[in-house]
N, C-alpha and C. Protein backbone atom coordinates (compact mmCIF):
# COMPACT_ATOMS: atom_id res chain seq x y z
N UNK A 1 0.84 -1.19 0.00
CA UNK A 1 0.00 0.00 0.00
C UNK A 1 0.88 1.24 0.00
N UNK A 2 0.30 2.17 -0.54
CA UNK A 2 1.46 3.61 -0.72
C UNK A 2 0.51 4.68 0.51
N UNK A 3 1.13 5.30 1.37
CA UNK A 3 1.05 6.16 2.32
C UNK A 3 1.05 7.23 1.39
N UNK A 4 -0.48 8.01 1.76
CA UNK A 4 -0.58 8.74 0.37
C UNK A 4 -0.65 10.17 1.27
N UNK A 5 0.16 9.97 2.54
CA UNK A 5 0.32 11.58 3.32
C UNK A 5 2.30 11.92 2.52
N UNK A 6 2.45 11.23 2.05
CA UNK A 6 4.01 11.05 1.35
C UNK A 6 3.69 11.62 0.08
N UNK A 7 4.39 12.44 -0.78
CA UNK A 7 4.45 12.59 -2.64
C UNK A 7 4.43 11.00 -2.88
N UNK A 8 3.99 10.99 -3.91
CA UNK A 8 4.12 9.80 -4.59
C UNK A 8 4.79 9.99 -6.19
N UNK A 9 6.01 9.66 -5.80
CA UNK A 9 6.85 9.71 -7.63
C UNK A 9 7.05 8.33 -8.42
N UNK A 10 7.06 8.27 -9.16
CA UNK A 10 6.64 7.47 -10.40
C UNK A 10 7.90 7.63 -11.31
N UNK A 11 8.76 6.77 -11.38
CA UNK A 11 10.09 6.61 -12.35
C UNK A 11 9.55 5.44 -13.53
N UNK A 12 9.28 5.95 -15.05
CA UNK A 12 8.65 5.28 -16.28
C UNK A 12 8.96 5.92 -16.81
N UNK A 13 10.24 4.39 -17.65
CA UNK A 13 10.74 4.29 -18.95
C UNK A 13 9.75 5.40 -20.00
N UNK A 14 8.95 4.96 -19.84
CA UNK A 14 8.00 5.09 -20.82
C UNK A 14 6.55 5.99 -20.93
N UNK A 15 6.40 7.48 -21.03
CA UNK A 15 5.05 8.43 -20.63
C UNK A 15 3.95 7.50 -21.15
N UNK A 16 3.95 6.51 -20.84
CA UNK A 16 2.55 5.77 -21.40
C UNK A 16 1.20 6.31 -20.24
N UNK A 17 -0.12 6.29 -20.75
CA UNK A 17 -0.99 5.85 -19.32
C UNK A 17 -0.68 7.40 -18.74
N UNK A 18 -0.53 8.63 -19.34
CA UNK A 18 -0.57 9.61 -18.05
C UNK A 18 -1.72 9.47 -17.26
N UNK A 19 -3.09 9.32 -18.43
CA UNK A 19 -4.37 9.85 -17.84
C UNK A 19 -4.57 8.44 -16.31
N UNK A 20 -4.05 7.14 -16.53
CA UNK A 20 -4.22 6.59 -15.64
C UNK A 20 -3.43 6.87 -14.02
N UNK A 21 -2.15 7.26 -14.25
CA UNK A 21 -1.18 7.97 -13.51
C UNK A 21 -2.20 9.10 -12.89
N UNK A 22 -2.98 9.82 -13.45
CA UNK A 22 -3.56 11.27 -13.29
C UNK A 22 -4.56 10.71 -12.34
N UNK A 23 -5.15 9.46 -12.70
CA UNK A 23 -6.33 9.40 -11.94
C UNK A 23 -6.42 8.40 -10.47
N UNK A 24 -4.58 8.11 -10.75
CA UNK A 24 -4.53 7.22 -9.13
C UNK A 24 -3.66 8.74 -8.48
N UNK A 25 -3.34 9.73 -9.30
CA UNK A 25 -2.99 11.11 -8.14
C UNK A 25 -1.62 10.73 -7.61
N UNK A 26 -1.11 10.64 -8.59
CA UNK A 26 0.61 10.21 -8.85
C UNK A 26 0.80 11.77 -8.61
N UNK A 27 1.94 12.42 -8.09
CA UNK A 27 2.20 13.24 -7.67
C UNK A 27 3.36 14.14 -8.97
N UNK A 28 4.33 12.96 -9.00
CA UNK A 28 5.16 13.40 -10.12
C UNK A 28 5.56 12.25 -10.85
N UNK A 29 5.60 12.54 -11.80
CA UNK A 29 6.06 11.39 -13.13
C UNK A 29 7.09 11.33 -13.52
N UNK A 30 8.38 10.93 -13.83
CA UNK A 30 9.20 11.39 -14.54
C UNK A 30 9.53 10.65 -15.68
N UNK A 31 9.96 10.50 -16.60
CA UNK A 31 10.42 9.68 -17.55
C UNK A 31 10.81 10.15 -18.88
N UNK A 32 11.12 9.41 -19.93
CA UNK A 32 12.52 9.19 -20.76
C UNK A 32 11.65 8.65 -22.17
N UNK A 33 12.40 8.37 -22.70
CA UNK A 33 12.57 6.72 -23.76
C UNK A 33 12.36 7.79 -25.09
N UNK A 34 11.83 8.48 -25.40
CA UNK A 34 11.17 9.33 -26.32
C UNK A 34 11.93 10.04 -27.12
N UNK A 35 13.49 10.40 -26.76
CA UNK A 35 14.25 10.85 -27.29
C UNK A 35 13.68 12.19 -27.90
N UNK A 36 13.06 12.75 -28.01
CA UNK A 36 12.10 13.62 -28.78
C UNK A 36 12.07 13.77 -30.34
N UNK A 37 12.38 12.12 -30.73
CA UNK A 37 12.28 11.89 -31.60
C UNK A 37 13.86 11.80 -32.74
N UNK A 38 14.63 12.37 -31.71
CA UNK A 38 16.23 12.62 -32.40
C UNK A 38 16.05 13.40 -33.65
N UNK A 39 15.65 13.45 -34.74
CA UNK A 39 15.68 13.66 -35.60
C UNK A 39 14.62 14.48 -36.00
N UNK A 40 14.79 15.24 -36.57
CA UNK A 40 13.58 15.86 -36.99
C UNK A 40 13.29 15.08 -38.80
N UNK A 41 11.71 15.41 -39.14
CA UNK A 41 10.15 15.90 -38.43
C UNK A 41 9.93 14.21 -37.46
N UNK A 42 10.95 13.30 -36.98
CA UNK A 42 10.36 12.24 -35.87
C UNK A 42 9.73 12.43 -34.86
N UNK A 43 10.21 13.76 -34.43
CA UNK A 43 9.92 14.38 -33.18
C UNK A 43 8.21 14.37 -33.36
N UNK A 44 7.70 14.89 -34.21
CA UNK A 44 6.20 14.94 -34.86
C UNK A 44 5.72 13.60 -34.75
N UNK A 45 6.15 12.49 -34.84
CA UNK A 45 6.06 11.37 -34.36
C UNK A 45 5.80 10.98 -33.24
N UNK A 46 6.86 11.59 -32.54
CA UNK A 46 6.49 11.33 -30.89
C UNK A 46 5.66 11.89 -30.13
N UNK A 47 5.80 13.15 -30.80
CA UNK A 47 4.40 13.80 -30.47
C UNK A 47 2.98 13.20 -30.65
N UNK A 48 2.83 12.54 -31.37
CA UNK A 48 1.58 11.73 -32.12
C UNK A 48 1.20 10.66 -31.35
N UNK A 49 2.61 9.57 -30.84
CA UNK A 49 2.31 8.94 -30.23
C UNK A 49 2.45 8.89 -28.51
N UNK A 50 2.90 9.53 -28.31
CA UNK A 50 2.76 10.09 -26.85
C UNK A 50 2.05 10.78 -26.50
N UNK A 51 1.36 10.94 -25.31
CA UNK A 51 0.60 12.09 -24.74
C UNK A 51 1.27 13.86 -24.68
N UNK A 52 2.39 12.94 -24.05
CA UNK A 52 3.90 14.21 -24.14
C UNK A 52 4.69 13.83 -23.84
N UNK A 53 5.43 14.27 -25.37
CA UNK A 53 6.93 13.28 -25.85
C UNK A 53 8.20 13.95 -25.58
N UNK A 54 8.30 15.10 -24.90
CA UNK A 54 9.59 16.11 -24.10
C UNK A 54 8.86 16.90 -23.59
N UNK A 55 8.96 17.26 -22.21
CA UNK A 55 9.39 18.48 -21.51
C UNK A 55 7.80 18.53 -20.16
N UNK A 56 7.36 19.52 -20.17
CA UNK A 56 6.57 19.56 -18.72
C UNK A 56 5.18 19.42 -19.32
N UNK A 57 4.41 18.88 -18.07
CA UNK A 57 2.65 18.97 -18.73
C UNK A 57 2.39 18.76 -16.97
N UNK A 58 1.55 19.87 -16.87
CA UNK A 58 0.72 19.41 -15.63
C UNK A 58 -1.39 18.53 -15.82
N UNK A 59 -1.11 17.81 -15.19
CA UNK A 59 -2.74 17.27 -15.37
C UNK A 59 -3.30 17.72 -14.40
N UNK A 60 -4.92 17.20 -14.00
CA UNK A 60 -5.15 17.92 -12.86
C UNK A 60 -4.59 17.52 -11.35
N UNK A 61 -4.02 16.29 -11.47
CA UNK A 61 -3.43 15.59 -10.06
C UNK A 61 -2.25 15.58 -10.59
N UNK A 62 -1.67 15.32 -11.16
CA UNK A 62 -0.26 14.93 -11.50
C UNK A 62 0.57 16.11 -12.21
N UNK A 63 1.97 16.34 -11.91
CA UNK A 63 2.94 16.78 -12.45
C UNK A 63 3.57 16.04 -13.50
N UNK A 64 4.15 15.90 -14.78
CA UNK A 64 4.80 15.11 -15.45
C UNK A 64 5.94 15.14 -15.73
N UNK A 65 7.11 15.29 -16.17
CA UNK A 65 8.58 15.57 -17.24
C UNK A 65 8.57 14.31 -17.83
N UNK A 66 9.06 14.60 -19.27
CA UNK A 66 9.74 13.96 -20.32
C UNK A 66 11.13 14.03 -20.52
N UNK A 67 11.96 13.54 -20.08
CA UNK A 67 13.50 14.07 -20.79
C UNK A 67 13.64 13.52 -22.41
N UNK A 68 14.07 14.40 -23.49
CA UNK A 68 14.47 13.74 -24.31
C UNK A 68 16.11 12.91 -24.35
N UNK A 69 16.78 12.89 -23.00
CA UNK A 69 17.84 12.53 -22.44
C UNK A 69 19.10 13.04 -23.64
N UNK A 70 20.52 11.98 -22.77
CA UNK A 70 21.52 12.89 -23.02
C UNK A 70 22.07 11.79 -24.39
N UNK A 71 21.48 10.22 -24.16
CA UNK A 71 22.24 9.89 -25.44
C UNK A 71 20.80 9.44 -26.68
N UNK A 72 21.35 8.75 -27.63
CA UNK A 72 21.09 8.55 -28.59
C UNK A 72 20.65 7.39 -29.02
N UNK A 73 19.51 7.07 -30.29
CA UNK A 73 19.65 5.72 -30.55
C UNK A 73 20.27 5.95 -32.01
N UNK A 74 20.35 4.52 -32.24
CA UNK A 74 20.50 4.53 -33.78
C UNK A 74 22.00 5.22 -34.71
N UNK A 75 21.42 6.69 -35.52
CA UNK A 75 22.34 7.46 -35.98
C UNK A 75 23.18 8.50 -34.50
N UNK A 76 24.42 8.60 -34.65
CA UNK A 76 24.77 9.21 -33.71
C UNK A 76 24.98 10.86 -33.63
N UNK A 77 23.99 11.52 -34.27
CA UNK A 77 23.71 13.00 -33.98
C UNK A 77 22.17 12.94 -33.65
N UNK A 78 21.66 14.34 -33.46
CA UNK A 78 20.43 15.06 -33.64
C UNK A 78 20.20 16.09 -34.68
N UNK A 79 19.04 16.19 -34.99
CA UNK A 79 18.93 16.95 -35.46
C UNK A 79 17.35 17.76 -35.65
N UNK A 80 17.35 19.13 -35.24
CA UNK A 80 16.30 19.77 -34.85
C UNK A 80 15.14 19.30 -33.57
N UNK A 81 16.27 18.89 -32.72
CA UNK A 81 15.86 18.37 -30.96
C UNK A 81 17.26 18.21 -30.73
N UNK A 82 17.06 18.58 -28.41
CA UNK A 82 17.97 19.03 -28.37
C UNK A 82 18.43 17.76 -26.81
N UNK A 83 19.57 17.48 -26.64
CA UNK A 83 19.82 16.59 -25.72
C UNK A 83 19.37 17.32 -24.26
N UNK A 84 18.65 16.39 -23.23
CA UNK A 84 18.87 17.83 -22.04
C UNK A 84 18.69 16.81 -20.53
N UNK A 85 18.71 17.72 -19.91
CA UNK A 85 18.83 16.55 -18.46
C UNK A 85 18.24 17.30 -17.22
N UNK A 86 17.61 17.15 -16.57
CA UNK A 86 17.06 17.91 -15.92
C UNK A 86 17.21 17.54 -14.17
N UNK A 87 17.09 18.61 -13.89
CA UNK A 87 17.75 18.59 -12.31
C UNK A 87 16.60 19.20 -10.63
N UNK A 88 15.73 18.33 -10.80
CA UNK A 88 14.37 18.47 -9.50
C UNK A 88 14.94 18.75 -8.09
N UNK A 89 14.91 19.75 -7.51
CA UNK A 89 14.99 19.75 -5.94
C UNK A 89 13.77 19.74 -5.73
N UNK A 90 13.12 18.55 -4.69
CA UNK A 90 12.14 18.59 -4.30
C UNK A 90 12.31 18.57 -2.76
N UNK A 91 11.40 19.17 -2.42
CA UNK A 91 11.02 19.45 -1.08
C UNK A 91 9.95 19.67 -0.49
């Protein structure tokens, strides 16, 4: 059982399921995998298939982040998306 007088954070690979995340009142989300598509127009891709495929979205219970992180798949540049990493003090 999760002690829900505590934040409740949520580490996923994968932004799948926000709206389900949203509706058990997940506090913060964080997650990855999305690359923001590396490449451009992919990024338009990820957008399509993600709810949100880089950066912040608040729902009505939940906080989210996307990192499009620092490495790569596949070809080894980017292009028109940007590597980034992000740094939460929570308190």
């Amino acid at each position: 059982s999760t002690d829900r007088t505590q934040p409740v954070i949520v580490l996923d690979h994968q932004p799948y399921n926000l709206s389900e995340v949203n509706s058990l009142s997940v506090d913060f989300q964080i997650s990855g995998h999305t690359h923001h598509g590396q490449l451009w127009p992919l990024n338009l891709v990820t957008d399509h298939i993600f709810e949100q495929s880089h950066g912040y979205r608040k729902l009505s219970h939940s906080h989210i982040w996307v990192s499009s992180g620092l490495s790569l798949w596949g070809p080894p540049f980017r292009i028109g998306t940007d590597s980034d990493i992000a740094i939460f003090d929570l308190k």
